[in-house]
Protein backbone atom coordinates (compact mmCIF):
# COMPACT_ATOMS: atom_id res chain seq x y z
CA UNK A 1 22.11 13.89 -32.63
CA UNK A 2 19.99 15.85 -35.72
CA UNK A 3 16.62 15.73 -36.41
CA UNK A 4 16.05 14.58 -39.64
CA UNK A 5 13.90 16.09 -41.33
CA UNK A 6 16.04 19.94 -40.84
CA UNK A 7 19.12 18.04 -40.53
CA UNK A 8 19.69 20.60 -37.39
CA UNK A 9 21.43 19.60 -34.47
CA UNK A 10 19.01 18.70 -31.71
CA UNK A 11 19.76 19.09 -28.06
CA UNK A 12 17.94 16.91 -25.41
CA UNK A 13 17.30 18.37 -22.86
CA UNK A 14 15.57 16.30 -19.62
CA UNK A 15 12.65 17.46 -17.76
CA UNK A 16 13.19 18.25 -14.28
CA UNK A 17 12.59 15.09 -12.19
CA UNK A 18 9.39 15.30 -9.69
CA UNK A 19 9.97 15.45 -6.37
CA UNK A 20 6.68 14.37 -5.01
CA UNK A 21 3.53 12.64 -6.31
CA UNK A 22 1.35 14.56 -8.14
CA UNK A 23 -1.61 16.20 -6.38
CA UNK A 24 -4.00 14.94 -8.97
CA UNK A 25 -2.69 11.44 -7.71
CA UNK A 26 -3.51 11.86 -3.87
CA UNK A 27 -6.80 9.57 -3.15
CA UNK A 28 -9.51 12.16 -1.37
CA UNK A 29 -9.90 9.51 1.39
CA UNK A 30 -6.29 9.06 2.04
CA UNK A 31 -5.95 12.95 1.92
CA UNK A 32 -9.17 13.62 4.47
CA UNK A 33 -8.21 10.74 7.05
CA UNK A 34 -4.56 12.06 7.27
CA UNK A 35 -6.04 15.63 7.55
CA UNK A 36 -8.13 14.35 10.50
CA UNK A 37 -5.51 12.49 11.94
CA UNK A 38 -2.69 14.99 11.81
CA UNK A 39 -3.62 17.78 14.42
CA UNK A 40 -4.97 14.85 17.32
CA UNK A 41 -1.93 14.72 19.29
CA UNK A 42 -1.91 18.71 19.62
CA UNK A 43 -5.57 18.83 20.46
CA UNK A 44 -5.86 16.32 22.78
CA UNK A 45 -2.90 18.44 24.55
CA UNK A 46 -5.42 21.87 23.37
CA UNK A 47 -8.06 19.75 25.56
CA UNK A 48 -6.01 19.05 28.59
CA UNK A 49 -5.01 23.00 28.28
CA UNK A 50 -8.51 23.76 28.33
CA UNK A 51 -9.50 21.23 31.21
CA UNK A 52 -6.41 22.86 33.33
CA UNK A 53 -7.82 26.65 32.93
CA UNK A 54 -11.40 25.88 33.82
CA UNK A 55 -10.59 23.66 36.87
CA UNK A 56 -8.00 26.47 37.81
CA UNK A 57 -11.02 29.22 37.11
CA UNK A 58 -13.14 26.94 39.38
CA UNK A 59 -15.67 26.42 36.40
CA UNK A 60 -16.04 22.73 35.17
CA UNK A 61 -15.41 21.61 32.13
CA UNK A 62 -18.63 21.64 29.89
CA UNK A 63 -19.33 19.26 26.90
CA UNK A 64 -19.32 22.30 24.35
CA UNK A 65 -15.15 22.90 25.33
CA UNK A 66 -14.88 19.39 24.93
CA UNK A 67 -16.10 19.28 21.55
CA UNK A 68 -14.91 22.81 20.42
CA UNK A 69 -11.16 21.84 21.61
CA UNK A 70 -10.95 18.66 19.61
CA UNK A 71 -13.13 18.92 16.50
CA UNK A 72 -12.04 22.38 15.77
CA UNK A 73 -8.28 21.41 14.99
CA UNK A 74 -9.20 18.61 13.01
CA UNK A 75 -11.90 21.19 11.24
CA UNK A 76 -8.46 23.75 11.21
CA UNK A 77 -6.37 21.40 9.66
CA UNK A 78 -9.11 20.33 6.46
CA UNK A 79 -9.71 23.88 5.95
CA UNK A 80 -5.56 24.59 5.66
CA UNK A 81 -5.31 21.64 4.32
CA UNK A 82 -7.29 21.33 1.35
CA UNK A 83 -7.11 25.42 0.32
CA UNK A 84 -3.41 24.48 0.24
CA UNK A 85 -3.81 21.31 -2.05
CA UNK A 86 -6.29 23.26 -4.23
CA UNK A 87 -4.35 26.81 -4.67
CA UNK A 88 -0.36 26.02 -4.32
CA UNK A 89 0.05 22.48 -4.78
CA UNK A 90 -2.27 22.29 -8.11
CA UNK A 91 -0.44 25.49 -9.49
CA UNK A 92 2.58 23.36 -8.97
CA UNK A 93 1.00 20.13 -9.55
CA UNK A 94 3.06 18.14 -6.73
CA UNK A 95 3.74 18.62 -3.36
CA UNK A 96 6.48 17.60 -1.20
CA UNK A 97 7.68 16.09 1.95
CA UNK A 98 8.99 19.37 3.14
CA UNK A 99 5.61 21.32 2.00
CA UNK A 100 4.16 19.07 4.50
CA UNK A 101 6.14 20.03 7.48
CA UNK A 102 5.24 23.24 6.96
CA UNK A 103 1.90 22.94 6.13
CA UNK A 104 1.63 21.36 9.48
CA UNK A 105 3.40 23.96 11.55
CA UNK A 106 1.45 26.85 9.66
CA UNK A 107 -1.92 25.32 10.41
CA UNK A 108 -0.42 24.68 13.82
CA UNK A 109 0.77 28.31 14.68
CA UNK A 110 -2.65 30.05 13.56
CA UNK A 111 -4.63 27.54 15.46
CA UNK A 112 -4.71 29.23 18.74
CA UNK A 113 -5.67 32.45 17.07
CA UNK A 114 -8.47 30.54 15.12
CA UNK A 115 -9.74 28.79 18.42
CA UNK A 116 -10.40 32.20 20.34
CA UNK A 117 -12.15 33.47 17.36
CA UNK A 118 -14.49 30.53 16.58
CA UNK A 119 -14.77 29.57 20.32
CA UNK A 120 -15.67 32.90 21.08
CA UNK A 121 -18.10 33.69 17.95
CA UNK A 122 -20.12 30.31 18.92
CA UNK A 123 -19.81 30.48 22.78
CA UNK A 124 -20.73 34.17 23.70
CA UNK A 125 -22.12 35.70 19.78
CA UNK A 126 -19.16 38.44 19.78
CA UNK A 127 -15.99 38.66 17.79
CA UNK A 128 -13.03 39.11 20.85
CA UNK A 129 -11.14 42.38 21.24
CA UNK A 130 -7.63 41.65 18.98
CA UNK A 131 -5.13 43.84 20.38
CA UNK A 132 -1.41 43.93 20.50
CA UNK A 133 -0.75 42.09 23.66
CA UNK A 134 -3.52 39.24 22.51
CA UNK A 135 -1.48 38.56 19.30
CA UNK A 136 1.34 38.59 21.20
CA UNK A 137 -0.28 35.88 23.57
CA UNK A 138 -1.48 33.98 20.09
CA UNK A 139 2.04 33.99 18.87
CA UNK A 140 3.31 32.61 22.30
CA UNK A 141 0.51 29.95 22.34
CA UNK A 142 1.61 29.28 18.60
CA UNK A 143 5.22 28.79 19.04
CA UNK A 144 4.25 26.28 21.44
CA UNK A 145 1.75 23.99 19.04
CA UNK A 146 4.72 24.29 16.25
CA UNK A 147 6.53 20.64 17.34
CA UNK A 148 2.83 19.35 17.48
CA UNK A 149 2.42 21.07 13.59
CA UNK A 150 5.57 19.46 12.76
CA UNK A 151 4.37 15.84 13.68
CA UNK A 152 1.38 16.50 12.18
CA UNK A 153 2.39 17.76 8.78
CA UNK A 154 4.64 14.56 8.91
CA UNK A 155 1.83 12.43 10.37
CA UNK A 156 -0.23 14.12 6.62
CA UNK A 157 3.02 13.41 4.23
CA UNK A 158 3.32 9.28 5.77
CA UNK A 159 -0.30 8.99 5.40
CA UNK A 160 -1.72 11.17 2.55
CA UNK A 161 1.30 12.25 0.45
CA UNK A 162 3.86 9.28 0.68
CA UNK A 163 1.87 6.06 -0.61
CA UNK A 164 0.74 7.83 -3.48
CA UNK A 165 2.69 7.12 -6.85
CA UNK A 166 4.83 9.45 -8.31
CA UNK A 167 3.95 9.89 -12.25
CA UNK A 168 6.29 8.91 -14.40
CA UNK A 169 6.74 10.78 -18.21
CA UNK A 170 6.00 8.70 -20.75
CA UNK A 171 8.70 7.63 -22.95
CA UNK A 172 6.74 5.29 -25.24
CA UNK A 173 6.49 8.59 -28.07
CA UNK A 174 10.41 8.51 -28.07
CA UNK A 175 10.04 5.09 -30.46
CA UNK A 176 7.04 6.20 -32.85
């Protein structure tokens, strides 16, 4: 094959192929209900954890644990969620099934941390003491949200990630 006008040879060479739909293609409402969506399993679990500590502390459960244990994963998982989407997926400009997964168990494993820091900045005004043997306790708690960061980065791929299209190049300019 030459191009004609230099009569040099000409070597096609193929674009890599895209293995996930480009992040410009995601629909905002698809990406926000699957971001909502992904973390309920784990904090409805979070809730029941919550529930089980106060009834063994002999406090009840008050309406302000109820609401920080479920709206602040779903609040975790927008925040990781769309920095993600808007830093390393559009410098990439698609994002995959396995990005996902771990998207999921990254939000996941910080969320414990997160909790004690916002539940404690809003509950009692004071940032908590972070020592060694708390992040220790945070990375415990952590390993054991990662299977519920795992469904939910899969839960955010099936809803968000997979209907969308994947782009095609155009090869229209190959017959001008």
């Amino acid at each position: 094959m030459h191009d004609h006008t230099t009569m040099l040879p000409v070597i096609p060479v193929d674009e890599p192929v895209p293995i996930g739909p480009r992040t410009a293609d995601l629909p905002l409402g698809r990406v926000l209900l699957a971001l909502a969506v992904a973390p309920l399993l784990g904090a409805a679990l979070m809730t029941l954890g919550v529930h089980l500590v106060n009834a063994f502390e002999g406090s009840g459960v008050g309406w302000k644990d109820l609401t920080l244990s479920m709206l602040a994963p779903i609040a975790w998982s927008m925040i990781c969620g769309m920095t993600y989407l808007r830093t390393v997926s559009r410098l990439r400009d698609q994002i995959a099934w396995h990005e996902c997964l771990l998207l999921g168990c990254a939000s996941s494993f910080l969320m414990p941390l997160v909790y004690d820091i916002v539940g404690t900045l809003l509950l009692q005004g004071r940032f908590p003491l972070l020592d060694w043997a708390h992040l220790k306790n945070y990375a415990f708690a952590g390993l054991f949200t990662l299977p519920f960061g795992l469904l939910g980065g899969w839960l955010f791929w099936r809803i968000a990630v997979r209907p969308a299209d994947i782009a095609m190049r155009d090869l229209s300019g190959v017959f001008d």
